[in-house]
N, C-alpha and C. Protein backbone atom coordinates (compact mmCIF):
# COMPACT_ATOMS: atom_id res chain seq x y z
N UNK A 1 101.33 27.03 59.26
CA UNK A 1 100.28 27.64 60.04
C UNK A 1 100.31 29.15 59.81
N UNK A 2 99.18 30.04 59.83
CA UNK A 2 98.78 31.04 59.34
C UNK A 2 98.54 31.83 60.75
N UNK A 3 99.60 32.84 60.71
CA UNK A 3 98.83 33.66 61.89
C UNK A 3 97.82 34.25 62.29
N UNK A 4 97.18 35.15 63.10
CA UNK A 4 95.17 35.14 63.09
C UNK A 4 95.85 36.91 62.52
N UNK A 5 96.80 37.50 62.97
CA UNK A 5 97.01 39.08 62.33
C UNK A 5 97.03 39.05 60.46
N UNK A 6 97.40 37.62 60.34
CA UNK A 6 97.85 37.55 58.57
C UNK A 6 96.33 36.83 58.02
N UNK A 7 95.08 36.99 58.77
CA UNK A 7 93.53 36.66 58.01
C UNK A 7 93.50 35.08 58.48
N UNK A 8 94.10 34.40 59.64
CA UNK A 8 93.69 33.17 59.61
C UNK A 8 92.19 33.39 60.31
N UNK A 9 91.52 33.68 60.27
CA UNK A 9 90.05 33.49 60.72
C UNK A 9 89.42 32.54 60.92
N UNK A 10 88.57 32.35 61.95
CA UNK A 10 88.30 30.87 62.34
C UNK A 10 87.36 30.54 61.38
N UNK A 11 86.60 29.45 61.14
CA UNK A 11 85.99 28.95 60.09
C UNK A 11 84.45 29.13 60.26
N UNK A 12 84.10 29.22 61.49
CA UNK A 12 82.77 29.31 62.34
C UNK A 12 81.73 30.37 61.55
N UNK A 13 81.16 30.44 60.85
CA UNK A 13 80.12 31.35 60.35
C UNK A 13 79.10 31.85 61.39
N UNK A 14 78.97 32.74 61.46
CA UNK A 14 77.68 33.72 62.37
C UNK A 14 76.45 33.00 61.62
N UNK A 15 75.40 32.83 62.91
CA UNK A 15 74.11 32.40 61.95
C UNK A 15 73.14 34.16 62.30
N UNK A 16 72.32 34.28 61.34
CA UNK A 16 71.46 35.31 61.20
C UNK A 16 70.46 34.47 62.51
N UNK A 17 70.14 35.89 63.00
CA UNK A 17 69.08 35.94 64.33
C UNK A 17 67.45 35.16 63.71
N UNK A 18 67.10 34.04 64.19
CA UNK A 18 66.30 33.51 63.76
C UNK A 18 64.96 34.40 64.62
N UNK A 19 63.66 34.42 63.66
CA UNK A 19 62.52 35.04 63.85
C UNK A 19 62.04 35.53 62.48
N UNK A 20 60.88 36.83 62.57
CA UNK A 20 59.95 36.91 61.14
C UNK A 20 60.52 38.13 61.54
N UNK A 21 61.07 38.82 59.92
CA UNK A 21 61.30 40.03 59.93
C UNK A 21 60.10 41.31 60.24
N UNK A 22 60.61 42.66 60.22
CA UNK A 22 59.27 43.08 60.42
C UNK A 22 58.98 43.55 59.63
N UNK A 23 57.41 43.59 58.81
CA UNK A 23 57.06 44.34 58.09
C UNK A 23 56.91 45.80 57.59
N UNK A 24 57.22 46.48 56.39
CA UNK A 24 56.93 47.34 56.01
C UNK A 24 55.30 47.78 56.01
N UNK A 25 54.71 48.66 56.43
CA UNK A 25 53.68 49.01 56.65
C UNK A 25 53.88 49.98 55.27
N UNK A 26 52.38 49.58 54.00
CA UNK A 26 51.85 50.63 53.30
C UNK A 26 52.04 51.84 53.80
N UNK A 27 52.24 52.78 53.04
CA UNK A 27 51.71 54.12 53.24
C UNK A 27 50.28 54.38 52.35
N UNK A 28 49.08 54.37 52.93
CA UNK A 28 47.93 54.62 52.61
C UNK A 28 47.71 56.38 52.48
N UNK A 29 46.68 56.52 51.44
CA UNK A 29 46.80 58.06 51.05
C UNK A 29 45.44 58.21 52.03
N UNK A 30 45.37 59.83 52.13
CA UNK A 30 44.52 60.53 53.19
C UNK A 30 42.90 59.66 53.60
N UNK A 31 42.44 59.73 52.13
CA UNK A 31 40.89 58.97 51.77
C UNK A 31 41.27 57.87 52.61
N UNK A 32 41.82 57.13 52.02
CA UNK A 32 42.20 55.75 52.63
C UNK A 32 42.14 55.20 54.25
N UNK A 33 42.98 56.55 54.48
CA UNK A 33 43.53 56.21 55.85
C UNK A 33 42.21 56.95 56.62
N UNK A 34 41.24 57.64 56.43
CA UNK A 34 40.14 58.07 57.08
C UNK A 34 39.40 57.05 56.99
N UNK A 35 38.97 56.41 55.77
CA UNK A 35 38.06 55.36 55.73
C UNK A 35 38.08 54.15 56.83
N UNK A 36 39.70 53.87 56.84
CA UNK A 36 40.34 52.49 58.04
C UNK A 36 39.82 53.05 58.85
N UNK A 37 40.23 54.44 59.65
CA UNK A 37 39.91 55.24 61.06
C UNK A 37 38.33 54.74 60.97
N UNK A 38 37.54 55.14 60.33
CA UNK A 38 35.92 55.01 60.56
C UNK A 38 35.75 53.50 60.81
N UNK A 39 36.39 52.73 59.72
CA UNK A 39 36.25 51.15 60.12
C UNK A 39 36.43 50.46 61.12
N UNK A 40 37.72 51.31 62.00
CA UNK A 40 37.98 50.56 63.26
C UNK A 40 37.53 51.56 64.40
N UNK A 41 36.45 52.40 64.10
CA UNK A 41 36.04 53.18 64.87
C UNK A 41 34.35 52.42 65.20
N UNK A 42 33.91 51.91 64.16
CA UNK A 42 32.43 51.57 64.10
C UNK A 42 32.71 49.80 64.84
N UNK A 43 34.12 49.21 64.47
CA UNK A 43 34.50 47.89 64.36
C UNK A 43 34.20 48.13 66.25
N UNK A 44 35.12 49.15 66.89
CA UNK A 44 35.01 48.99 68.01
C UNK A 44 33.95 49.60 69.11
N UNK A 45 32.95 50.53 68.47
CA UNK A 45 32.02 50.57 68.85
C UNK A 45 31.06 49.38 69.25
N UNK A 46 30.96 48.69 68.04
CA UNK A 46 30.08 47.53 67.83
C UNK A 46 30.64 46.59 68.88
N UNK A 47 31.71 46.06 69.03
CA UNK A 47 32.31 45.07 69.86
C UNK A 47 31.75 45.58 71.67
N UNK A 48 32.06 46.83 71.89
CA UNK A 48 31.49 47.60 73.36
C UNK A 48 29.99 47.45 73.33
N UNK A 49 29.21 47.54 72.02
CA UNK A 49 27.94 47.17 72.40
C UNK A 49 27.62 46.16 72.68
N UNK A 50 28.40 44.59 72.05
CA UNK A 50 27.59 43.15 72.29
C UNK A 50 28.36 42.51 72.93
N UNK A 51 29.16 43.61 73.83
CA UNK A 51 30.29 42.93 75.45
C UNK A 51 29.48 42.52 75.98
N UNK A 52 28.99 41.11 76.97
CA UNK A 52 28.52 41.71 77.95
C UNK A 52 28.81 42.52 79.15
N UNK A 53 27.41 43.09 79.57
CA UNK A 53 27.73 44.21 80.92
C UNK A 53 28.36 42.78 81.97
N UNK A 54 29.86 43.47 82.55
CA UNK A 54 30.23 42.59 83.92
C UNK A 54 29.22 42.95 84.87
N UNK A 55 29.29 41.86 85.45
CA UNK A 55 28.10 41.99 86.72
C UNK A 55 28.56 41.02 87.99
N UNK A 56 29.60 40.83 87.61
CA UNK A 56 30.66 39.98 88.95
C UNK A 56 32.05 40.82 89.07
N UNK A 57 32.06 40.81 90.16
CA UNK A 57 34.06 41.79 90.50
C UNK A 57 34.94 40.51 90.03
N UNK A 58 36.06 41.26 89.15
CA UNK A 58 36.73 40.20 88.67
C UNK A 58 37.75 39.05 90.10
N UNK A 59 38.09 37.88 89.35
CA UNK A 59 38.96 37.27 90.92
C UNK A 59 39.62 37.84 91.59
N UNK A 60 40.76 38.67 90.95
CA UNK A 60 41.40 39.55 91.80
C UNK A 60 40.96 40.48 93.28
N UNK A 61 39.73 40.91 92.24
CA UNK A 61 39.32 41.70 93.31
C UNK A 61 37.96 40.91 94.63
N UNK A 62 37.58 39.49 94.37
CA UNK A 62 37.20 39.10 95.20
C UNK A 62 38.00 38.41 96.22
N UNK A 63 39.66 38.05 95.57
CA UNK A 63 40.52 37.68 96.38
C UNK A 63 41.21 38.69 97.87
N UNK A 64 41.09 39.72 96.99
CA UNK A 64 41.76 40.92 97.85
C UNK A 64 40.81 40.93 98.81
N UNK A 65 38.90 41.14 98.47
CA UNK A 65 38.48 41.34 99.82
C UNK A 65 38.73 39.97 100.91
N UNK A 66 38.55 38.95 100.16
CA UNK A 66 38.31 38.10 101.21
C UNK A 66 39.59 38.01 102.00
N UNK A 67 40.82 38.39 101.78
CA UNK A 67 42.48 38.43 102.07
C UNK A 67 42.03 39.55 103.34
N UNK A 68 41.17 40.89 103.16
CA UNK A 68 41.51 41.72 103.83
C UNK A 68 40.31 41.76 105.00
N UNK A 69 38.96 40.77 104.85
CA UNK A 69 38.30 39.88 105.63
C UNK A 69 38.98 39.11 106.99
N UNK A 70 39.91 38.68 106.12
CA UNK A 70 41.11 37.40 107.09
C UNK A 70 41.57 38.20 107.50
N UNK A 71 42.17 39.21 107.27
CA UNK A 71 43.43 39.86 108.35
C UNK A 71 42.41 40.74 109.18
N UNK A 72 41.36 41.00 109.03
CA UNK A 72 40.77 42.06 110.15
C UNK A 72 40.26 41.08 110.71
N UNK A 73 39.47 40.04 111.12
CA UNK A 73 39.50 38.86 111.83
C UNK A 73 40.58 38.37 112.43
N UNK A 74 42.26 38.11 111.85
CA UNK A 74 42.82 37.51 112.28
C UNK A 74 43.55 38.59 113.53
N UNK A 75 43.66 39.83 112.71
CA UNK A 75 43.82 41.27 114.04
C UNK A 75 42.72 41.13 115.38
N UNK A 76 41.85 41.18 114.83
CA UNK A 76 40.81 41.12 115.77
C UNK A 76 40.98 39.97 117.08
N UNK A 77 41.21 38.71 117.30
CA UNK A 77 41.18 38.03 117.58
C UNK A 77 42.76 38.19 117.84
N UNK A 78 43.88 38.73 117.53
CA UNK A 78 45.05 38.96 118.09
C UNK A 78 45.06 39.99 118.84
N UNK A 79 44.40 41.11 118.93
CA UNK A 79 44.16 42.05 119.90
C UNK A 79 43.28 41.73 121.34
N UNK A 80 42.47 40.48 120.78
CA UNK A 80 41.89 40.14 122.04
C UNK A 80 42.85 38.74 123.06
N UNK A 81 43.19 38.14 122.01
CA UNK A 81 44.27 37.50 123.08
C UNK A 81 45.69 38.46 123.93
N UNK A 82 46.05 39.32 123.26
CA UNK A 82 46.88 40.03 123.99
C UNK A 82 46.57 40.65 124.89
N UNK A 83 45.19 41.07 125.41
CA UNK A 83 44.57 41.60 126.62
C UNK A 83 44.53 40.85 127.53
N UNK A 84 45.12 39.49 127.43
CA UNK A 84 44.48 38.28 127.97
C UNK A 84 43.45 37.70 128.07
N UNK A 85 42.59 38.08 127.10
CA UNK A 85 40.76 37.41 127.41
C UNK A 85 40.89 36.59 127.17
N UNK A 86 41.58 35.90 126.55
CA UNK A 86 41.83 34.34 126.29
C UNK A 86 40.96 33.94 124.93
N UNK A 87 40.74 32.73 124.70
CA UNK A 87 40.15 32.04 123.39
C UNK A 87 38.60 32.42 123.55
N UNK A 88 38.13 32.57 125.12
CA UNK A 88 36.75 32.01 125.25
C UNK A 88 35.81 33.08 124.68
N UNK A 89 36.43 34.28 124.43
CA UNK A 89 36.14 35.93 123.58
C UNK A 89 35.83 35.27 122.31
N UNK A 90 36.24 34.75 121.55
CA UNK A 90 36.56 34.92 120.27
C UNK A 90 35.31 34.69 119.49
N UNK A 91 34.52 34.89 118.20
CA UNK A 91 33.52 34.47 117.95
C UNK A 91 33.71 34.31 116.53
């Protein structure tokens, strides 16, 4: 038997980190790289023009009002039972 100070090393190989390496990105010369800029300048113009216009508040924000609907109702109706007016207040 081989001691681990005299290179007995376990046998187990490391595996390389599985995934896609990352790419080297071109270096594009000046012309080049102005031309892309205009391309993805007109690319995203065009896309903002044939968005359509929103014309509904997204869910979030119809959730929040109706959330903050409920709690001023549900205040409301807790401020009037604590006066004692009882249920027959409530509308």
């Amino acid at each position: 038997m081989v001691p681990e100070w005299a290179g007995n090393d376990s046998a187990t190989r490391l595996r390389k980190a599985k995934g896609s390496k990352p790419r080297c990105k071109r270096k594009l010369s000046e012309g080049t790289l102005e031309k892309q800029r205009l391309e993805d300048e007109t690319r995203l113009q065009a896309s903002q023009f044939l968005a359509p216009p929103k014309t509904k508040a997204g869910k979030r924000k119809q959730k929040r009002d109706r959330q903050r609907l409920r709690t001023k109702v549900n205040e409301k109706r807790d401020n009037i039972t604590a006066f004692g007016w009882g249920s027959s207040c409530i509308k």
